[in-house]
PDB file of N, CA and C in Angstrom:
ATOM      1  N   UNK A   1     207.075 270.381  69.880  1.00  0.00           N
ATOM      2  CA  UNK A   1     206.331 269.425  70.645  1.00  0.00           C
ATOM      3  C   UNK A   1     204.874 269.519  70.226  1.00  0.00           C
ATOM      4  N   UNK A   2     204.388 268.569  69.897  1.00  0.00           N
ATOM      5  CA  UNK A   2     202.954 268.141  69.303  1.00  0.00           C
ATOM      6  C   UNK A   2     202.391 266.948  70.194  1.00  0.00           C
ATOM      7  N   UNK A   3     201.227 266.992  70.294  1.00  0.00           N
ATOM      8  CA  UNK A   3     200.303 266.365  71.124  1.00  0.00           C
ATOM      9  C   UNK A   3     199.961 265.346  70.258  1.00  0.00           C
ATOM     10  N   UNK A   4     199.457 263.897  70.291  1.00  0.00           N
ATOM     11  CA  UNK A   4     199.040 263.293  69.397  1.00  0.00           C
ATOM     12  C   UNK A   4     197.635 263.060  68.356  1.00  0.00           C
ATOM     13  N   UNK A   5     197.089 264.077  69.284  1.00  0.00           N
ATOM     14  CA  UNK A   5     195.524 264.828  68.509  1.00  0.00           C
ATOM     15  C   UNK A   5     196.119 266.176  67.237  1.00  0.00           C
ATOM     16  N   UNK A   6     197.608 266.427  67.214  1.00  0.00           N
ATOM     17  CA  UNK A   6     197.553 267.407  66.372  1.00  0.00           C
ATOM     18  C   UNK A   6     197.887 268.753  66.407  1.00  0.00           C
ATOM     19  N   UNK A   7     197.217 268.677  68.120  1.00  0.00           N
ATOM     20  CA  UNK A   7     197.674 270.427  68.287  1.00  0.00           C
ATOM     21  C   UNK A   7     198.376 270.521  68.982  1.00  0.00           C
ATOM     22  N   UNK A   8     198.654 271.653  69.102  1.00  0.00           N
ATOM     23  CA  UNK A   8     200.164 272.396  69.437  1.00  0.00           C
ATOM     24  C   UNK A   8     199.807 273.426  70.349  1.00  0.00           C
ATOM     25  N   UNK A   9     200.683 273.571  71.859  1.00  0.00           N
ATOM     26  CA  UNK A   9     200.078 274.148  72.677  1.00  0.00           C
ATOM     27  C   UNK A   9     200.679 275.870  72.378  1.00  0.00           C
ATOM     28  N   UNK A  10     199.653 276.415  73.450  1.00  0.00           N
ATOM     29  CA  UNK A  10     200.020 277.882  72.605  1.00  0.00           C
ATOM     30  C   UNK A  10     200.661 278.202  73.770  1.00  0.00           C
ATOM     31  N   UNK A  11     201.729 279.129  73.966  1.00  0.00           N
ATOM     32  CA  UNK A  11     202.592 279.752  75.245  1.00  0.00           C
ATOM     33  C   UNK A  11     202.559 281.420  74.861  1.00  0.00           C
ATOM     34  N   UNK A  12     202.241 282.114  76.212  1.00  0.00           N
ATOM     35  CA  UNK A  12     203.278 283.369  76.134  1.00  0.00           C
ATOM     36  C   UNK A  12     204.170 284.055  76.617  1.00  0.00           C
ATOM     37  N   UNK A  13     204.823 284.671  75.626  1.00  0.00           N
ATOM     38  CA  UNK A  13     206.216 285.043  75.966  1.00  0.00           C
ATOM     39  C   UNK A  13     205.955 286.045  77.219  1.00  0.00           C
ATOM     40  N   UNK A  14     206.840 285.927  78.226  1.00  0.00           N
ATOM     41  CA  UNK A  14     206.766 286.910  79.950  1.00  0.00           C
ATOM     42  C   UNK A  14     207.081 288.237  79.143  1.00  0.00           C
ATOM     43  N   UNK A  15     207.845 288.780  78.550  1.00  0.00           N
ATOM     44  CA  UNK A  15     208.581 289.853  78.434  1.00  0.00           C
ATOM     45  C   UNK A  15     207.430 290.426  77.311  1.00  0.00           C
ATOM     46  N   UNK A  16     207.047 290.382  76.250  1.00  0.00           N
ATOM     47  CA  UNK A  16     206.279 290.872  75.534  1.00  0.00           C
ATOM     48  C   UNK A  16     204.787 290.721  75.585  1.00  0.00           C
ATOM     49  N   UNK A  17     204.635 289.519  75.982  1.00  0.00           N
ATOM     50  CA  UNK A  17     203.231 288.868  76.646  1.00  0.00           C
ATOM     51  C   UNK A  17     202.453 288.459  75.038  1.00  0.00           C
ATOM     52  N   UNK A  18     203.431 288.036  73.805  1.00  0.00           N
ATOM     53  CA  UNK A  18     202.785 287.569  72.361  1.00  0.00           C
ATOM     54  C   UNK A  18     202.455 286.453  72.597  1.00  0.00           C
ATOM     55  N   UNK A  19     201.316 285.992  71.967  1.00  0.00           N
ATOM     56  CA  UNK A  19     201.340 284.311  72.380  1.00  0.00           C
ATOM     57  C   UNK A  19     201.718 282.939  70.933  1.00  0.00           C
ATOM     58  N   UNK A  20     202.462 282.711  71.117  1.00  0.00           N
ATOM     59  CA  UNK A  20     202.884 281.865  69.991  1.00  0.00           C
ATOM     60  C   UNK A  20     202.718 280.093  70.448  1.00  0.00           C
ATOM     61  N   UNK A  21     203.629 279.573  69.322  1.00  0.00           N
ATOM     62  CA  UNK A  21     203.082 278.086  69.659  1.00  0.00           C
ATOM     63  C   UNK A  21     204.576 277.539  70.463  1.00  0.00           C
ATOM     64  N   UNK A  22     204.155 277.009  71.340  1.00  0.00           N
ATOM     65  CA  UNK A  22     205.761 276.212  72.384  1.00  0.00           C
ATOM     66  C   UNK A  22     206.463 276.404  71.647  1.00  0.00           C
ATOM     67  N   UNK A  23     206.753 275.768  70.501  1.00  0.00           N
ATOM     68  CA  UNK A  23     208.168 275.386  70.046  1.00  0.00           C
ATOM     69  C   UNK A  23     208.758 276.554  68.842  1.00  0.00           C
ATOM     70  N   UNK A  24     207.860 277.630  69.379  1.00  0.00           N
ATOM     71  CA  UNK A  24     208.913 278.646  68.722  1.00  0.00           C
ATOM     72  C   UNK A  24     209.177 279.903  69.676  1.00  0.00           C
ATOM     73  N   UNK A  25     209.240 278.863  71.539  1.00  0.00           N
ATOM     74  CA  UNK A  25     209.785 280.019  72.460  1.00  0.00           C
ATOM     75  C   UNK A  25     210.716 279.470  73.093  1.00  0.00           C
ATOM     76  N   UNK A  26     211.554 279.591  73.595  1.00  0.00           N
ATOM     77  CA  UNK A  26     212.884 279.513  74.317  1.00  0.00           C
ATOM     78  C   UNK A  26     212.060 279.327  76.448  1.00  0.00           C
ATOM     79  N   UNK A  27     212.002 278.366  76.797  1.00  0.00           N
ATOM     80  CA  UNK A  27     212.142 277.616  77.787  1.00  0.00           C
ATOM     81  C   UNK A  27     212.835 278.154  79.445  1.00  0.00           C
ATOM     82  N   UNK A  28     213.002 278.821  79.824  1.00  0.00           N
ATOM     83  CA  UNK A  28     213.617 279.059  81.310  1.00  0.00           C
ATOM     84  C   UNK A  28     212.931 278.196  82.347  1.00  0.00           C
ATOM     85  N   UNK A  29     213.819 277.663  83.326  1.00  0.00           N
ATOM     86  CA  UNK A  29     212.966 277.080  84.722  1.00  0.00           C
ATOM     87  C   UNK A  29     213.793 277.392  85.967  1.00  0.00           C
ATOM     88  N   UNK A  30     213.033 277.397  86.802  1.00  0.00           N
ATOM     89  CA  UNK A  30     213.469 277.200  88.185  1.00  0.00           C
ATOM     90  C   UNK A  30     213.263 275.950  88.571  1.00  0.00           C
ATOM     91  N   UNK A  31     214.033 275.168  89.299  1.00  0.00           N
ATOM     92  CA  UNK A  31     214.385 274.182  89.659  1.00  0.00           C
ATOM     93  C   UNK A  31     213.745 274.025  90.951  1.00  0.00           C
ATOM     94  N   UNK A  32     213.588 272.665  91.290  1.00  0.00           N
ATOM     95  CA  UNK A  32     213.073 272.366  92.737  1.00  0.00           C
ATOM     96  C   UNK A  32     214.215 272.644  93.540  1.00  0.00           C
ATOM     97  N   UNK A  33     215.565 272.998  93.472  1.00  0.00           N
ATOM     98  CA  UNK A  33     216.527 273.358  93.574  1.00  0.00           C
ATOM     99  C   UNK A  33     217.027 275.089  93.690  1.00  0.00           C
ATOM    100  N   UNK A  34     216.328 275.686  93.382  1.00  0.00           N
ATOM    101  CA  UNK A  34     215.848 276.976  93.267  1.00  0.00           C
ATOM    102  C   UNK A  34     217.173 277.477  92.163  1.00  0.00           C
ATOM    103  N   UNK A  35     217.659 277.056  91.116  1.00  0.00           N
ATOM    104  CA  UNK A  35     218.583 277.311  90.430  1.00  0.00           C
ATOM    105  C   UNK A  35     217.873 277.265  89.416  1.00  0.00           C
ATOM    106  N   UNK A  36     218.110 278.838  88.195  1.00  0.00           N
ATOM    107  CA  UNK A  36     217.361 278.861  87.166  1.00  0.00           C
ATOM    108  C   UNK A  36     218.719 278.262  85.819  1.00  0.00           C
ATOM    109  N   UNK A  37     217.776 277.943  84.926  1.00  0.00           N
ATOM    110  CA  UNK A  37     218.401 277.011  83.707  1.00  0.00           C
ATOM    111  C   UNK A  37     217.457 277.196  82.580  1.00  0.00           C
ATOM    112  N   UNK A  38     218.239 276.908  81.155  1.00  0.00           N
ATOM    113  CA  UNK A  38     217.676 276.693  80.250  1.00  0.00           C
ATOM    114  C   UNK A  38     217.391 275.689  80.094  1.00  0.00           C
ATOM    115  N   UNK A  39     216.128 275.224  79.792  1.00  0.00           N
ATOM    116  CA  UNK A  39     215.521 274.517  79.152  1.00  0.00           C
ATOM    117  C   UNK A  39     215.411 273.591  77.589  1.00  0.00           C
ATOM    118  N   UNK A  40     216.373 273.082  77.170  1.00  0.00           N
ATOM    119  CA  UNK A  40     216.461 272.953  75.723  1.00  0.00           C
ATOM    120  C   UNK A  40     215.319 271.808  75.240  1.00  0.00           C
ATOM    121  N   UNK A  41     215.425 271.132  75.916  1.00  0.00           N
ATOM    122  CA  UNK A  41     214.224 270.241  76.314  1.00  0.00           C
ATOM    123  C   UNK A  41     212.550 270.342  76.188  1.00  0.00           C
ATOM    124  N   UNK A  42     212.496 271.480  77.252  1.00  0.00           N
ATOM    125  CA  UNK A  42     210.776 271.806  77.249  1.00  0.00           C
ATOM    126  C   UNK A  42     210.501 270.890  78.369  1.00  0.00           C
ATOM    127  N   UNK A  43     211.479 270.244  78.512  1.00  0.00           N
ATOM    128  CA  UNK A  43     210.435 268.581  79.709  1.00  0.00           C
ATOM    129  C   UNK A  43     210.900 269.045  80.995  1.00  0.00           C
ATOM    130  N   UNK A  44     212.033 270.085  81.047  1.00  0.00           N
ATOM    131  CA  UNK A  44     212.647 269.931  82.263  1.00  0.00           C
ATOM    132  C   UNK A  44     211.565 270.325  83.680  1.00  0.00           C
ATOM    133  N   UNK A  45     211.878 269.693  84.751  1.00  0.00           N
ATOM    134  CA  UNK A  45     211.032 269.677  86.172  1.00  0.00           C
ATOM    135  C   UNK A  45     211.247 271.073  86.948  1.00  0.00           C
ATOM    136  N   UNK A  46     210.187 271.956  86.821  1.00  0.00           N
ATOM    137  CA  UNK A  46     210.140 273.325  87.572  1.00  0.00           C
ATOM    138  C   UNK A  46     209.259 274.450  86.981  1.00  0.00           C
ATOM    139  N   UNK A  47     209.400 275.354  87.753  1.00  0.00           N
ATOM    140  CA  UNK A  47     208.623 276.519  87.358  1.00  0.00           C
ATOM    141  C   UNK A  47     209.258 276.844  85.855  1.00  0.00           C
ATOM    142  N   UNK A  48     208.444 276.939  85.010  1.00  0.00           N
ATOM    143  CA  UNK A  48     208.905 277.367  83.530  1.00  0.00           C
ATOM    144  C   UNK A  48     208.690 278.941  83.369  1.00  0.00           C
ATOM    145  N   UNK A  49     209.312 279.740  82.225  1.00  0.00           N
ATOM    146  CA  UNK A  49     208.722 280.560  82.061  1.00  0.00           C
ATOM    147  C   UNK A  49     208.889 280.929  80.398  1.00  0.00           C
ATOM    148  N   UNK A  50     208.284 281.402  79.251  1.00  0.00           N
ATOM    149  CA  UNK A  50     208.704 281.441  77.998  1.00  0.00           C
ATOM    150  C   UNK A  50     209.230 282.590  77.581  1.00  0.00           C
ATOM    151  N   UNK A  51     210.219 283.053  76.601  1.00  0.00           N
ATOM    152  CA  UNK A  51     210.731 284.078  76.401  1.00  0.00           C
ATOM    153  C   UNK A  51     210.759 283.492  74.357  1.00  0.00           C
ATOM    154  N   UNK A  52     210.406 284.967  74.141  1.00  0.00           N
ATOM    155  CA  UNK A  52     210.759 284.666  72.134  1.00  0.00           C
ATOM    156  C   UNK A  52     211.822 283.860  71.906  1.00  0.00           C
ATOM    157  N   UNK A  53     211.970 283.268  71.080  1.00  0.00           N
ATOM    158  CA  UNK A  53     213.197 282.638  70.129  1.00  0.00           C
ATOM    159  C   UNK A  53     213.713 283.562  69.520  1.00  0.00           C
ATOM    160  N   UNK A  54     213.453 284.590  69.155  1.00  0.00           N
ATOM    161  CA  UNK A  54     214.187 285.428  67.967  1.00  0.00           C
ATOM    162  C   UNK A  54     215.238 286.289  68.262  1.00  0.00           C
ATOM    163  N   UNK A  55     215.172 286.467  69.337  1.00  0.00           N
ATOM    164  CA  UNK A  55     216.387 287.435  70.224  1.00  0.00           C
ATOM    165  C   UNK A  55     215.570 288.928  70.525  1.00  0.00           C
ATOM    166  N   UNK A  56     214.683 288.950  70.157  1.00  0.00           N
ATOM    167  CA  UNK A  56     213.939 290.080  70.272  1.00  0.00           C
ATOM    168  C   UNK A  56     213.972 290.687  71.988  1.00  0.00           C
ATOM    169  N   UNK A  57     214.628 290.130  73.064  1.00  0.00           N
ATOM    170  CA  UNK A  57     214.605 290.525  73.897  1.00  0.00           C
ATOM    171  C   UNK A  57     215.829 290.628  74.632  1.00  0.00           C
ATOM    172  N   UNK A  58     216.641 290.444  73.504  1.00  0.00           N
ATOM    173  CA  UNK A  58     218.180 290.742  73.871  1.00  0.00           C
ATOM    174  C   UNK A  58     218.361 291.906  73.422  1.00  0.00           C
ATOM    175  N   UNK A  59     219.472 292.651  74.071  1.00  0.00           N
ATOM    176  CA  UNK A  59     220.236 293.776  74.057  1.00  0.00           C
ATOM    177  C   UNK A  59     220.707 293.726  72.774  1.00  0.00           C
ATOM    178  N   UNK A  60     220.205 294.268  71.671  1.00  0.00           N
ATOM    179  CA  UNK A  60     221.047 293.810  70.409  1.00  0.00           C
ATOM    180  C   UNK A  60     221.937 295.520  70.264  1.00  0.00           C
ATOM    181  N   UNK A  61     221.945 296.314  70.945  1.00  0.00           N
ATOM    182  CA  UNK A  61     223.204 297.424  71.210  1.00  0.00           C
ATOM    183  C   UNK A  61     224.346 296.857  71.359  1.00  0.00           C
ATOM    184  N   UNK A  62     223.688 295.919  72.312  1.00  0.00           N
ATOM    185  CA  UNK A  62     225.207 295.280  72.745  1.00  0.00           C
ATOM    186  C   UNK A  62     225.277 293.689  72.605  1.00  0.00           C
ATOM    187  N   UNK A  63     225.019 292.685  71.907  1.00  0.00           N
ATOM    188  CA  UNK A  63     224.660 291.767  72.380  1.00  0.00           C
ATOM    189  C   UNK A  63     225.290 290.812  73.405  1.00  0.00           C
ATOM    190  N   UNK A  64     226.467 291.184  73.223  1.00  0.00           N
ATOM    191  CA  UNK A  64     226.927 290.329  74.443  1.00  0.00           C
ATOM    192  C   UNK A  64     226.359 290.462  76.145  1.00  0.00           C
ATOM    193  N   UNK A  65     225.603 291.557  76.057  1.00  0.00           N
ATOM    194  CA  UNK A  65     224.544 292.092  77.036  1.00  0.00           C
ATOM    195  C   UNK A  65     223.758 291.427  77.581  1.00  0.00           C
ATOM    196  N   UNK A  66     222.994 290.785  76.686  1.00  0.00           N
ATOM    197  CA  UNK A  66     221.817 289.330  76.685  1.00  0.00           C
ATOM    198  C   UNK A  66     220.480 289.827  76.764  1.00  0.00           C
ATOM    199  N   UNK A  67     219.943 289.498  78.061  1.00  0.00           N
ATOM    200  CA  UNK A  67     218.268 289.735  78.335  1.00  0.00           C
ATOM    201  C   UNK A  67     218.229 290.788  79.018  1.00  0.00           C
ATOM    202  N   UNK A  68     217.892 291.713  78.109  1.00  0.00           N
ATOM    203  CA  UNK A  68     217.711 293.319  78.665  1.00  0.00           C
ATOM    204  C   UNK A  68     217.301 293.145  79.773  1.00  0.00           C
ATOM    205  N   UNK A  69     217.018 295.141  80.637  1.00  0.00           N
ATOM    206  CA  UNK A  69     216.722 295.389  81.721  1.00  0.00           C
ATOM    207  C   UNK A  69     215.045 294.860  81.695  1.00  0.00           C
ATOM    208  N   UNK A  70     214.236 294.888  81.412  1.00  0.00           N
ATOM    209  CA  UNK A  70     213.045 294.530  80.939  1.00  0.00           C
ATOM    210  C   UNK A  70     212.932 293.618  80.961  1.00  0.00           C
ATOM    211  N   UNK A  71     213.246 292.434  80.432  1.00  0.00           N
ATOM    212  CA  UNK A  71     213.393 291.060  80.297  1.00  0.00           C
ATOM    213  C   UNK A  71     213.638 290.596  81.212  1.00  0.00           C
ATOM    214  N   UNK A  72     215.105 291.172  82.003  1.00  0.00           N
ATOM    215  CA  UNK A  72     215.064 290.605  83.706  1.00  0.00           C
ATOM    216  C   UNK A  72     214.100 290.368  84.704  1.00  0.00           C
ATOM    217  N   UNK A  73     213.214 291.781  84.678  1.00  0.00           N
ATOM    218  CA  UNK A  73     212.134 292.210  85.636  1.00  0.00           C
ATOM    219  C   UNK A  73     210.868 290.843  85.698  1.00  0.00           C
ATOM    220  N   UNK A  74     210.948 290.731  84.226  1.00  0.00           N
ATOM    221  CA  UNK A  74     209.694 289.804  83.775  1.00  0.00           C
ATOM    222  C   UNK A  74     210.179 288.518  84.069  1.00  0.00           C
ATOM    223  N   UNK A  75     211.571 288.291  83.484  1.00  0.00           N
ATOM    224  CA  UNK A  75     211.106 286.967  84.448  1.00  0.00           C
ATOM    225  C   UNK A  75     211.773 286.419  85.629  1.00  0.00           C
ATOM    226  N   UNK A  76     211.928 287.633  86.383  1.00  0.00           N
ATOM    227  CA  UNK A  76     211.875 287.315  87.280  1.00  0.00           C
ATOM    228  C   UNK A  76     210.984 287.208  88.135  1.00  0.00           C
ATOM    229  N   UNK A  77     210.032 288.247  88.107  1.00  0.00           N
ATOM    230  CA  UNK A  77     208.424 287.564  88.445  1.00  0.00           C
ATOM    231  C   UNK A  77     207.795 286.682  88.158  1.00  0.00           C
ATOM    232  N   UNK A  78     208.179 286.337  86.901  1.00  0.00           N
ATOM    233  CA  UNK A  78     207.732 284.473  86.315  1.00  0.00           C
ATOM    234  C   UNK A  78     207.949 283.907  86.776  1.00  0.00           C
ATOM    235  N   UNK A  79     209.154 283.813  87.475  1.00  0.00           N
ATOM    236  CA  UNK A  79     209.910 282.520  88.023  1.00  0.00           C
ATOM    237  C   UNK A  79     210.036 282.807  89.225  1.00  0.00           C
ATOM    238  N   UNK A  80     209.737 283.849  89.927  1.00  0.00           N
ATOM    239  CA  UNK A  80     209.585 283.883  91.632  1.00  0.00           C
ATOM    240  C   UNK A  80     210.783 283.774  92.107  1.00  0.00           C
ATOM    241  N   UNK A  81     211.942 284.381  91.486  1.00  0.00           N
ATOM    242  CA  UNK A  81     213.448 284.206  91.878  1.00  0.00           C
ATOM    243  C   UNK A  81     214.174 285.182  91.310  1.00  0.00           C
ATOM    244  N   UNK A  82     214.896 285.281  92.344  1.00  0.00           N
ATOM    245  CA  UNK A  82     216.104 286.685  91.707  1.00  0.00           C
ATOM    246  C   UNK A  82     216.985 286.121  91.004  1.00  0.00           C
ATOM    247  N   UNK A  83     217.533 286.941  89.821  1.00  0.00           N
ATOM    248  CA  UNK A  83     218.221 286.764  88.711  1.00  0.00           C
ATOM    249  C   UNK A  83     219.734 287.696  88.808  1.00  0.00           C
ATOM    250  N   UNK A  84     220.472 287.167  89.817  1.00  0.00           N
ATOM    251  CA  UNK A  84     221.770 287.950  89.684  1.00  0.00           C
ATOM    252  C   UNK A  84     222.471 288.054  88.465  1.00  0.00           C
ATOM    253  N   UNK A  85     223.276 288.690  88.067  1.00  0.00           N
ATOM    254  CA  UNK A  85     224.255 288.824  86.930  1.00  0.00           C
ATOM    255  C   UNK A  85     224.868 287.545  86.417  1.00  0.00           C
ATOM    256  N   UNK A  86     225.332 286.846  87.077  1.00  0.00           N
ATOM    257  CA  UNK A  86     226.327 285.248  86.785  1.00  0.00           C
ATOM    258  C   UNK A  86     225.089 284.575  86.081  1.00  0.00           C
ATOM    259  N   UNK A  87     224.243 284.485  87.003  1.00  0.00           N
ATOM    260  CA  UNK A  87     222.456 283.442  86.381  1.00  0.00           C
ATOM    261  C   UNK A  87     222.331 283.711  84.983  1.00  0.00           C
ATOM    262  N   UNK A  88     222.194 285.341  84.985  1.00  0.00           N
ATOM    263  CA  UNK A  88     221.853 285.979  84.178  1.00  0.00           C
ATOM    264  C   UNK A  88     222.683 285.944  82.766  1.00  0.00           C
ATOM    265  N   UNK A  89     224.008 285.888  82.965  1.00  0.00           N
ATOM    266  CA  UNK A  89     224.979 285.408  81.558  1.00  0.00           C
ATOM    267  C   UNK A  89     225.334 283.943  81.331  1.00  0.00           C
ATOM    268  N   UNK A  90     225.055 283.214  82.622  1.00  0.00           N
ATOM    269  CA  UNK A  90     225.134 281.886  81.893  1.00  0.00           C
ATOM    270  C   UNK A  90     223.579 281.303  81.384  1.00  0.00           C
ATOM    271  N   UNK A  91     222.587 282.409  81.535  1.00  0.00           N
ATOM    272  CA  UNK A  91     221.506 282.214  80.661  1.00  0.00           C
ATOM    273  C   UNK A  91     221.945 282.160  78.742  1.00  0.00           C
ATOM    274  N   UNK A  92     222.281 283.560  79.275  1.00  0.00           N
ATOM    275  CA  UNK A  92     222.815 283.976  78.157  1.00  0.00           C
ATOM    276  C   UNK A  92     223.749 283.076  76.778  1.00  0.00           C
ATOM    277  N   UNK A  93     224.267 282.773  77.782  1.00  0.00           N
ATOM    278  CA  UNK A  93     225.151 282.021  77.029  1.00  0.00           C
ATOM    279  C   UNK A  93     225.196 280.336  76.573  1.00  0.00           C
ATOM    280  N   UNK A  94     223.713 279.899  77.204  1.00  0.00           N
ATOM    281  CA  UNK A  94     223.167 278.858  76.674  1.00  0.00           C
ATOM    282  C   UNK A  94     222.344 278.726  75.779  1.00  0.00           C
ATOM    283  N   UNK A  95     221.404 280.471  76.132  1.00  0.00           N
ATOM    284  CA  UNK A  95     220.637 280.571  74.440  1.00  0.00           C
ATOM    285  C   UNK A  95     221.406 280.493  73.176  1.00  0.00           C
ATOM    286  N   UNK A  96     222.551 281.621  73.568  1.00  0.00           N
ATOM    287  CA  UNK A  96     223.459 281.831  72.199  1.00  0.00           C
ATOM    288  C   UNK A  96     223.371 280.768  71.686  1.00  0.00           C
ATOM    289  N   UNK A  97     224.204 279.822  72.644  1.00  0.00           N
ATOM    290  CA  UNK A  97     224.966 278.537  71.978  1.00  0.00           C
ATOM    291  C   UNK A  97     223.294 277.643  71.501  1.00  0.00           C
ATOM    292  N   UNK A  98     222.240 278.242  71.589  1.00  0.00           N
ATOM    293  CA  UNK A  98     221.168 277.152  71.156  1.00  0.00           C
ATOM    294  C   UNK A  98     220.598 277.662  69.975  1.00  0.00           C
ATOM    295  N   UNK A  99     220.780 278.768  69.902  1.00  0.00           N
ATOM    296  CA  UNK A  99     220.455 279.622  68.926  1.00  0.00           C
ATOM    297  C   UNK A  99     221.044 279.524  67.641  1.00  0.00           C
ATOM    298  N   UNK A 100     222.659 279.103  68.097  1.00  0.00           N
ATOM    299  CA  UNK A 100     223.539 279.041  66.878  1.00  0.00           C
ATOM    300  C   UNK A 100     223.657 277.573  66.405  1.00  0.00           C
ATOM    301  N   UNK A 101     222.946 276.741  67.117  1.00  0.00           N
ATOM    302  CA  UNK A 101     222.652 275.391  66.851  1.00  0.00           C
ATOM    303  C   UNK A 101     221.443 275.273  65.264  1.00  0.00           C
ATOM    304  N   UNK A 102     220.793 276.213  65.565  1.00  0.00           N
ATOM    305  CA  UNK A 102     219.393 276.233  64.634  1.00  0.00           C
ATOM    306  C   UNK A 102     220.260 276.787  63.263  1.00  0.00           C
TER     307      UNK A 102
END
């Protein structure tokens, strides 16, 4: 996502706190609905929060694991909402599948 002046907004990632440009971070929101979701979009309506693209904050021990213990904490303070286990793998399992899109 580019602005029509050129630039490109800068985001940082909750879990590492790097700051890169939007469209090379992966999207989370809370919903006016209070249900968290991926974002594939960037447009979607709610509290956002950014996490790396690279997997760098997945469990790569295990990956079917997903967003480490660490990663939880963070954004769940980002997003002002608890992140049970179910939330938490069908996160998971929308990055994968976006990940393996690229």
């Amino acid at each position: 996502m580019s602005h029509k002046d050129g630039r490109i907004p800068i985001r940082t990632c909750v879990v590492c706190r790097e700051k890169r440009q939007q469209n090379e971070l992966l999207r989370i929101v809370r919903t006016p609905e209070r249900q968290i979701k991926f974002d594939k979009t960037g447009r979607m309506n709610g509290r956002g929060a950014y996490v790396c693209d690279d997997t760098v904050h997945l469990d790569m021990s295990d990956p079917s694991a997903g967003i480490d213990a660490l990663g939880r904490g963070k954004l769940r303070s980002a997003l002002r909402a608890n992140l049970d286990d179910t939330t938490v793998k069908l996160l998971d399992e929308a990055i994968a599948s976006h990940l393996a899109e690229q």
